[in-house]
N, C-alpha and C. Protein backbone atom coordinates (compact mmCIF):
# COMPACT_ATOMS: atom_id res chain seq x y z
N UNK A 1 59.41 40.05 144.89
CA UNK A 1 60.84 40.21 145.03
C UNK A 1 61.18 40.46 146.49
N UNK A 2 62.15 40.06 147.06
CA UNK A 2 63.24 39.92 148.28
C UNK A 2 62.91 41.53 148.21
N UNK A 3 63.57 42.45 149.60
CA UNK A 3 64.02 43.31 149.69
C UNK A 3 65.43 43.34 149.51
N UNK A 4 66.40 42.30 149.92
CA UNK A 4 67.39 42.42 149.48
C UNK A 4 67.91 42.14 147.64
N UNK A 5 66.74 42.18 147.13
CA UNK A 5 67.15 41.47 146.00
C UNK A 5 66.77 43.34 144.66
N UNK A 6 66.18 43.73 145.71
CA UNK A 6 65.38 45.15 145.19
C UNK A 6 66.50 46.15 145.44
N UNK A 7 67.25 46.20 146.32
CA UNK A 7 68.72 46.88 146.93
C UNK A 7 69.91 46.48 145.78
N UNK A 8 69.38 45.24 146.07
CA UNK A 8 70.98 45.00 145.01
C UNK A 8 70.85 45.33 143.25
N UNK A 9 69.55 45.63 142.98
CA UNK A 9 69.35 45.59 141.78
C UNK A 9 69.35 47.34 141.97
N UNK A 10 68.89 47.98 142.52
CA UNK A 10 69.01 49.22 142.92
C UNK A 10 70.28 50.02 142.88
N UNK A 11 71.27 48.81 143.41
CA UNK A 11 72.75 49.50 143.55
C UNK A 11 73.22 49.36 142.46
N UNK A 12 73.12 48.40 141.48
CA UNK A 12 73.71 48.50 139.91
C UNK A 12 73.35 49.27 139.41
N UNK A 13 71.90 49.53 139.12
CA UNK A 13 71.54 50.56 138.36
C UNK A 13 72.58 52.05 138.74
N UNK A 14 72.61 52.14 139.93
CA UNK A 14 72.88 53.56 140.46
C UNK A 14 74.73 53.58 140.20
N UNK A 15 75.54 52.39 140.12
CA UNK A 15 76.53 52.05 139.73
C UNK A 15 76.72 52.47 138.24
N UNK A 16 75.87 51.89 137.49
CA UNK A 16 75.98 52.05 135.84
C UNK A 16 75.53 52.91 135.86
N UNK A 17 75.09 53.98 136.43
CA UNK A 17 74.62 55.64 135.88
C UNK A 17 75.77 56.09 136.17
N UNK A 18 76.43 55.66 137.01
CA UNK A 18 78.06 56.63 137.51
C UNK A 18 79.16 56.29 136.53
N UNK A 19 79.15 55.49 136.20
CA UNK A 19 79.93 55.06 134.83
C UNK A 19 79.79 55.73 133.53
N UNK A 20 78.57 55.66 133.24
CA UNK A 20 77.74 56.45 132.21
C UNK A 20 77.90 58.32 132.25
N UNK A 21 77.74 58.57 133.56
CA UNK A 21 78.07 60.25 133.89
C UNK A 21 79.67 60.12 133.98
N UNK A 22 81.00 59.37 133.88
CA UNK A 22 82.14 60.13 134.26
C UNK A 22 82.93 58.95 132.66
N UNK A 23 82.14 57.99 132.11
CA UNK A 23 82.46 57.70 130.94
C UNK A 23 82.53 58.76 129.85
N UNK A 24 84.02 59.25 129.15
CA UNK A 24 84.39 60.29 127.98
C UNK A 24 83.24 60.38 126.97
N UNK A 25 82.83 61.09 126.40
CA UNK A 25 82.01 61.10 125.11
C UNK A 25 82.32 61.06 124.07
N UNK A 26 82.76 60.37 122.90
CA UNK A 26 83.25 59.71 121.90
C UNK A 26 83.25 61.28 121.12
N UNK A 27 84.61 61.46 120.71
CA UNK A 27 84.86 62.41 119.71
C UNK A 27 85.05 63.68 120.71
N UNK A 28 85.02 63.80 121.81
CA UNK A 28 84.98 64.76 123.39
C UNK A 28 86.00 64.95 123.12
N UNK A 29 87.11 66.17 123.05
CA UNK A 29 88.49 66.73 122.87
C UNK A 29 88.63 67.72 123.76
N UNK A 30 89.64 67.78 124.85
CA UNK A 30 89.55 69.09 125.82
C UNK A 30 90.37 70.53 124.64
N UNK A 31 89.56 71.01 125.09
CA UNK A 31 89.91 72.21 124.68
C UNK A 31 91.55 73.49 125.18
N UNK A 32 92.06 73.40 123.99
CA UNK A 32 93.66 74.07 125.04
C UNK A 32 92.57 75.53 125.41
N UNK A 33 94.00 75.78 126.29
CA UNK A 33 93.53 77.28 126.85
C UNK A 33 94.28 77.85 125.74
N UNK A 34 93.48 79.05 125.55
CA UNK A 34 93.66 79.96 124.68
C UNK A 34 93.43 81.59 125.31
N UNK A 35 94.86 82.52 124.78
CA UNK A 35 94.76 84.03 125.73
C UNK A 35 94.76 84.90 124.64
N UNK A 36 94.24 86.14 124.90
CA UNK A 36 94.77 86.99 124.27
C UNK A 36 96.02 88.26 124.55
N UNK A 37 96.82 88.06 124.21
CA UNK A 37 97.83 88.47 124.37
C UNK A 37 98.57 89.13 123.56
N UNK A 38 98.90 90.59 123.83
CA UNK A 38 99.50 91.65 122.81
C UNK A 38 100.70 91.81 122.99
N UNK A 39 101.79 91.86 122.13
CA UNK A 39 102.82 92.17 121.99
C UNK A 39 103.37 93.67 121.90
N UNK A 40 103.95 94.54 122.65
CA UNK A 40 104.32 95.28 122.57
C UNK A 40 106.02 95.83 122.04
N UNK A 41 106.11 97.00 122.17
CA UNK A 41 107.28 97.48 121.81
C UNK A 41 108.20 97.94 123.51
N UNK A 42 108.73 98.66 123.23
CA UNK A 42 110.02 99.09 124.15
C UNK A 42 109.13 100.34 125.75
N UNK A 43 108.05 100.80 124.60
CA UNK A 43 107.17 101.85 124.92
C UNK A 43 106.24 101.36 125.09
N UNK A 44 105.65 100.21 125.46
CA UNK A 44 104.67 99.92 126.25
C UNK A 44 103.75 99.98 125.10
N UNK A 45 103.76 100.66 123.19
CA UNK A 45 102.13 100.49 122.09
C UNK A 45 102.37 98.97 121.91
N UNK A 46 101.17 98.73 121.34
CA UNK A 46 101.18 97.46 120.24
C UNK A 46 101.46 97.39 119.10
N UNK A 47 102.67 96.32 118.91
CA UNK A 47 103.72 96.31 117.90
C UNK A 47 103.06 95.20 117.17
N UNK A 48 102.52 95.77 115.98
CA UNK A 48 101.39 94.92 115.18
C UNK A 48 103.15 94.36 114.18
N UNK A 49 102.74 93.02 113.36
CA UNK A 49 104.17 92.50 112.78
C UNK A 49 104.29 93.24 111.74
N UNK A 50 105.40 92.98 111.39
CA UNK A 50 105.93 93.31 109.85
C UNK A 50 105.59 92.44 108.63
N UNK A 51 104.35 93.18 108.29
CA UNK A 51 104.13 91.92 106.97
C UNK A 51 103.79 93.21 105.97
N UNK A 52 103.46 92.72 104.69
CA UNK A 52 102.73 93.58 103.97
C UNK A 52 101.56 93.48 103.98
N UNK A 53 101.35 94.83 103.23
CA UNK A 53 99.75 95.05 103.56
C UNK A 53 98.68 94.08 102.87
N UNK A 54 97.65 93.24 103.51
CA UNK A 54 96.93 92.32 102.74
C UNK A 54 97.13 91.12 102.90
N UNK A 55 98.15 90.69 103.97
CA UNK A 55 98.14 89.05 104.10
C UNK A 55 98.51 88.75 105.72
N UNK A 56 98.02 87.59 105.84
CA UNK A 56 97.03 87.55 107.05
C UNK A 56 97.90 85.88 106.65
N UNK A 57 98.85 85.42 107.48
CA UNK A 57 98.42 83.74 107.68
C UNK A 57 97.63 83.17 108.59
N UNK A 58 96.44 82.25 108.07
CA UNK A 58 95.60 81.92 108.58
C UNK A 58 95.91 80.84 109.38
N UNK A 59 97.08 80.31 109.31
CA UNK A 59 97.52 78.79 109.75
C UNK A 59 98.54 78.90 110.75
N UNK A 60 98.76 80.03 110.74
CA UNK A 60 99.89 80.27 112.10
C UNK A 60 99.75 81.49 112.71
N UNK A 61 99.61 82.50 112.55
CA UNK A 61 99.42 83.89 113.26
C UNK A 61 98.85 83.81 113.93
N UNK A 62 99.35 84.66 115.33
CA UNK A 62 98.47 84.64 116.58
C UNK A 62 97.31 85.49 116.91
N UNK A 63 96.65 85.40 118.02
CA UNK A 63 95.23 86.15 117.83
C UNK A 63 95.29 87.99 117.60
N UNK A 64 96.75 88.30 117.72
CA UNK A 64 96.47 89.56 117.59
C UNK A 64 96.73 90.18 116.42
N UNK A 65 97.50 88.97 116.09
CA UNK A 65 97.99 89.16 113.88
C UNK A 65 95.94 88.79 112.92
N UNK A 66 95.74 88.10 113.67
CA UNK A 66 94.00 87.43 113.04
C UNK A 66 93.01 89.09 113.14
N UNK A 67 93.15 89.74 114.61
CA UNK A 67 92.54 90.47 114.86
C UNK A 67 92.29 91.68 113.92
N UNK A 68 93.69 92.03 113.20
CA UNK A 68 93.69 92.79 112.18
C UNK A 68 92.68 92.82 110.76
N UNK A 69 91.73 91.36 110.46
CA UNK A 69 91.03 91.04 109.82
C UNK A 69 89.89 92.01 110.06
N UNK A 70 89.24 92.73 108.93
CA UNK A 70 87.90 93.15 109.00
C UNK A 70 86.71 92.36 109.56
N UNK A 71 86.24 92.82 110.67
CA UNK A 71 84.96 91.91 110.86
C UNK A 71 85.89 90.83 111.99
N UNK A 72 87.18 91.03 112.54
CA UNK A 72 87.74 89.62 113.33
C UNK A 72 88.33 90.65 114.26
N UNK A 73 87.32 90.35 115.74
CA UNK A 73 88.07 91.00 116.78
C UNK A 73 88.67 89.82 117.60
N UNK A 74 88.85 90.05 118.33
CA UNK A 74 89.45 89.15 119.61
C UNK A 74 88.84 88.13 119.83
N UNK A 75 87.42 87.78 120.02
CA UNK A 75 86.92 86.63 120.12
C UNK A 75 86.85 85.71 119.16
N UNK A 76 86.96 86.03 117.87
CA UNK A 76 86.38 86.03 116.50
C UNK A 76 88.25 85.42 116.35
N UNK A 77 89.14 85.88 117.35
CA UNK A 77 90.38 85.51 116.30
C UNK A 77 90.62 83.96 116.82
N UNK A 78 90.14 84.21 118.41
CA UNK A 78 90.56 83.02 119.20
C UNK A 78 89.66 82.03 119.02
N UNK A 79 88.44 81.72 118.39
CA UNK A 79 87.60 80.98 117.85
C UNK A 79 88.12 80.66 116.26
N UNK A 80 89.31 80.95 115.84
CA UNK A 80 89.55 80.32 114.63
C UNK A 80 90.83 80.05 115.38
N UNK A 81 91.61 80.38 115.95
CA UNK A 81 92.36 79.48 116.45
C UNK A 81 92.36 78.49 117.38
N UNK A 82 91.00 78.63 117.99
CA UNK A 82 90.64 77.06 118.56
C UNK A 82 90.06 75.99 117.44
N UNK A 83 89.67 76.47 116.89
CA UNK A 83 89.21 75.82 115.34
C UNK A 83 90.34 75.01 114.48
N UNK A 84 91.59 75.93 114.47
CA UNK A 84 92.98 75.67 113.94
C UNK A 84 93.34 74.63 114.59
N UNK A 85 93.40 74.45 115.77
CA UNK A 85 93.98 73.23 116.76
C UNK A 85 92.98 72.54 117.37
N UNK A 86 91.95 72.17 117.17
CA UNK A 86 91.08 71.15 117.42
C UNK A 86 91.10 70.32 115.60
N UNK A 87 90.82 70.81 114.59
CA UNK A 87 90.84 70.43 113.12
C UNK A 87 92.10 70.18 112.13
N UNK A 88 92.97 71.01 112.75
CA UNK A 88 94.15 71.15 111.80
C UNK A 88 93.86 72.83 110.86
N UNK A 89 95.12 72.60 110.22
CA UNK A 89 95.21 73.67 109.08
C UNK A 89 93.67 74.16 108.06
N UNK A 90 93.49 75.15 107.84
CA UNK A 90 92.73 75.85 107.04
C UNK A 90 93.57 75.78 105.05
N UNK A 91 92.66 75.13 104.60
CA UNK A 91 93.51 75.26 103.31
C UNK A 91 92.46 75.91 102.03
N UNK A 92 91.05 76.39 102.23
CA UNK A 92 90.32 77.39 101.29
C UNK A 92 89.52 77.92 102.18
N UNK A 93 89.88 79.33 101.66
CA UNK A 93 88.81 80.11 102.36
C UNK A 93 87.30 80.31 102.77
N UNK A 94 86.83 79.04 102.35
CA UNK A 94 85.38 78.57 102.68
C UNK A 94 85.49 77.76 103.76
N UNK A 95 86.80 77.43 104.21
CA UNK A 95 87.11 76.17 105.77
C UNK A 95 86.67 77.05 106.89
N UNK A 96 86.71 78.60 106.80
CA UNK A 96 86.39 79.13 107.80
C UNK A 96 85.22 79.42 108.21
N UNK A 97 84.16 79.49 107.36
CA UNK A 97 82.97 79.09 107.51
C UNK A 97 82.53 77.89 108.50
N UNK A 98 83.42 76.96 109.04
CA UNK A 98 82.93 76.41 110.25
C UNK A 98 83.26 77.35 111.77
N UNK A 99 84.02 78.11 111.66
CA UNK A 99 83.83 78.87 112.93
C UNK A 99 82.77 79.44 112.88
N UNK A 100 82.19 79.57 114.13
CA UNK A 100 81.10 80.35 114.92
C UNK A 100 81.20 81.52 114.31
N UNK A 101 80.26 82.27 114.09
CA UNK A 101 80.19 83.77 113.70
C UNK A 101 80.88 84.22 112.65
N UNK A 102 81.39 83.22 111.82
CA UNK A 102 81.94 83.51 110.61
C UNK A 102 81.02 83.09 109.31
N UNK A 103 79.92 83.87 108.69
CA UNK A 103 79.40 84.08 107.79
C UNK A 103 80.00 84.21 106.29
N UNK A 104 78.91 84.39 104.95
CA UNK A 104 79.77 84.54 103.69
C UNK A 104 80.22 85.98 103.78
N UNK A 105 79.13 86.83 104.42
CA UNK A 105 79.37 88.47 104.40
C UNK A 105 80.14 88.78 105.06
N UNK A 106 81.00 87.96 106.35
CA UNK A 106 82.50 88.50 106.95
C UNK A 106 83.11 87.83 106.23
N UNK A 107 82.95 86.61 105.48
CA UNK A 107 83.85 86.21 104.81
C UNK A 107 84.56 87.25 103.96
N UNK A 108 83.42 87.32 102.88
CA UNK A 108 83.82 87.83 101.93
C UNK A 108 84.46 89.77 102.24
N UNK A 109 84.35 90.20 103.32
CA UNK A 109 84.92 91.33 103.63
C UNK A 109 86.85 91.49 103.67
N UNK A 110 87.16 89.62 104.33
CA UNK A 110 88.88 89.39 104.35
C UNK A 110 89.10 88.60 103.06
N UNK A 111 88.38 87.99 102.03
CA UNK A 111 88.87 87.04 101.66
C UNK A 111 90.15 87.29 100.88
N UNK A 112 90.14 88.38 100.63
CA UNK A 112 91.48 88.74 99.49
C UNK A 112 92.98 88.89 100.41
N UNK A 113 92.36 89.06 101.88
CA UNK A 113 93.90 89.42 102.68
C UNK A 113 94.07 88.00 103.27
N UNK A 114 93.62 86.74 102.97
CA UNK A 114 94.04 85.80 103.70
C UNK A 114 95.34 84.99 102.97
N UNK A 115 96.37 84.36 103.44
CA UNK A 115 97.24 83.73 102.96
C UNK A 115 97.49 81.92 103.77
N UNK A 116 97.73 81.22 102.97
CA UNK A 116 97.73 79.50 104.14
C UNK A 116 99.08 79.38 103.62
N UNK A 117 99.97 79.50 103.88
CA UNK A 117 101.12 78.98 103.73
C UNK A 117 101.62 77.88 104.77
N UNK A 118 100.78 78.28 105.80
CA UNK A 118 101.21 77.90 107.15
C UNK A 118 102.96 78.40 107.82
N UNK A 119 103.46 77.90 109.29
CA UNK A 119 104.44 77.97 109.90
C UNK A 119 105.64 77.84 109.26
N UNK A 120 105.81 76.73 108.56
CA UNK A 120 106.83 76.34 107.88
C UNK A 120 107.04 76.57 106.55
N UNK A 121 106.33 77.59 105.71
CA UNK A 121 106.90 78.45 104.33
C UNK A 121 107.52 79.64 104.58
């Protein structure tokens, strides 16, 4: 082979690896930013909502309404709400079993306080 023919075959290759490294990865979804963020009152506590005791919407409440869950702190809330908006809605309480760190034994510690009505009931 040419030396010029060893260069030019050299430069494609090194071409199609750069394509290959900045080409998307099929099913690749950026991730929103997600905060945790507490709501307070007039006085500066945390003004947990007005619901009754035992229900939890899983399909809309924010990470500090989730946090209230046994076994669901802060990381634990914002990993089902990145879960919520990468997948969609949660509609049986076994859907949560695809988040990270959500087991049957934390499951089964909330399962009676969870509610899916979602945003719009």
């Amino acid at each position: 082979m040419k030396p010029w023919m060893i260069a030019a075959v050299s430069a494609l290759l090194t071409l199609a690896a750069v394509f290959l490294m900045l080409a998307p990865i099929p099913g690749d979804r950026p991730r929103p930013e997600l905060t945790f963020a507490a709501r307070t009152d007039d006085l500066g506590a945390i003004a947990l909502p007005e619901r009754p005791e035992g229900t939890v919407d899983i399909n809309s409440d924010d990470p500090l309404e989730l946090a209230v869950l046994p076994g669901i702190g802060e990381t634990m809330a914002l990993r089902i709400i990145d879960e919520r908006l990468l997948n969609g809605p949660y509609y049986f309480p076994e859907d949560l079993l695809t988040v990270r760190g959500i087991g049957e034994a934390t499951l089964d510690r909330f399962r009676d306080m969870l509610d899916f009505s979602g945003p719009d009931e």
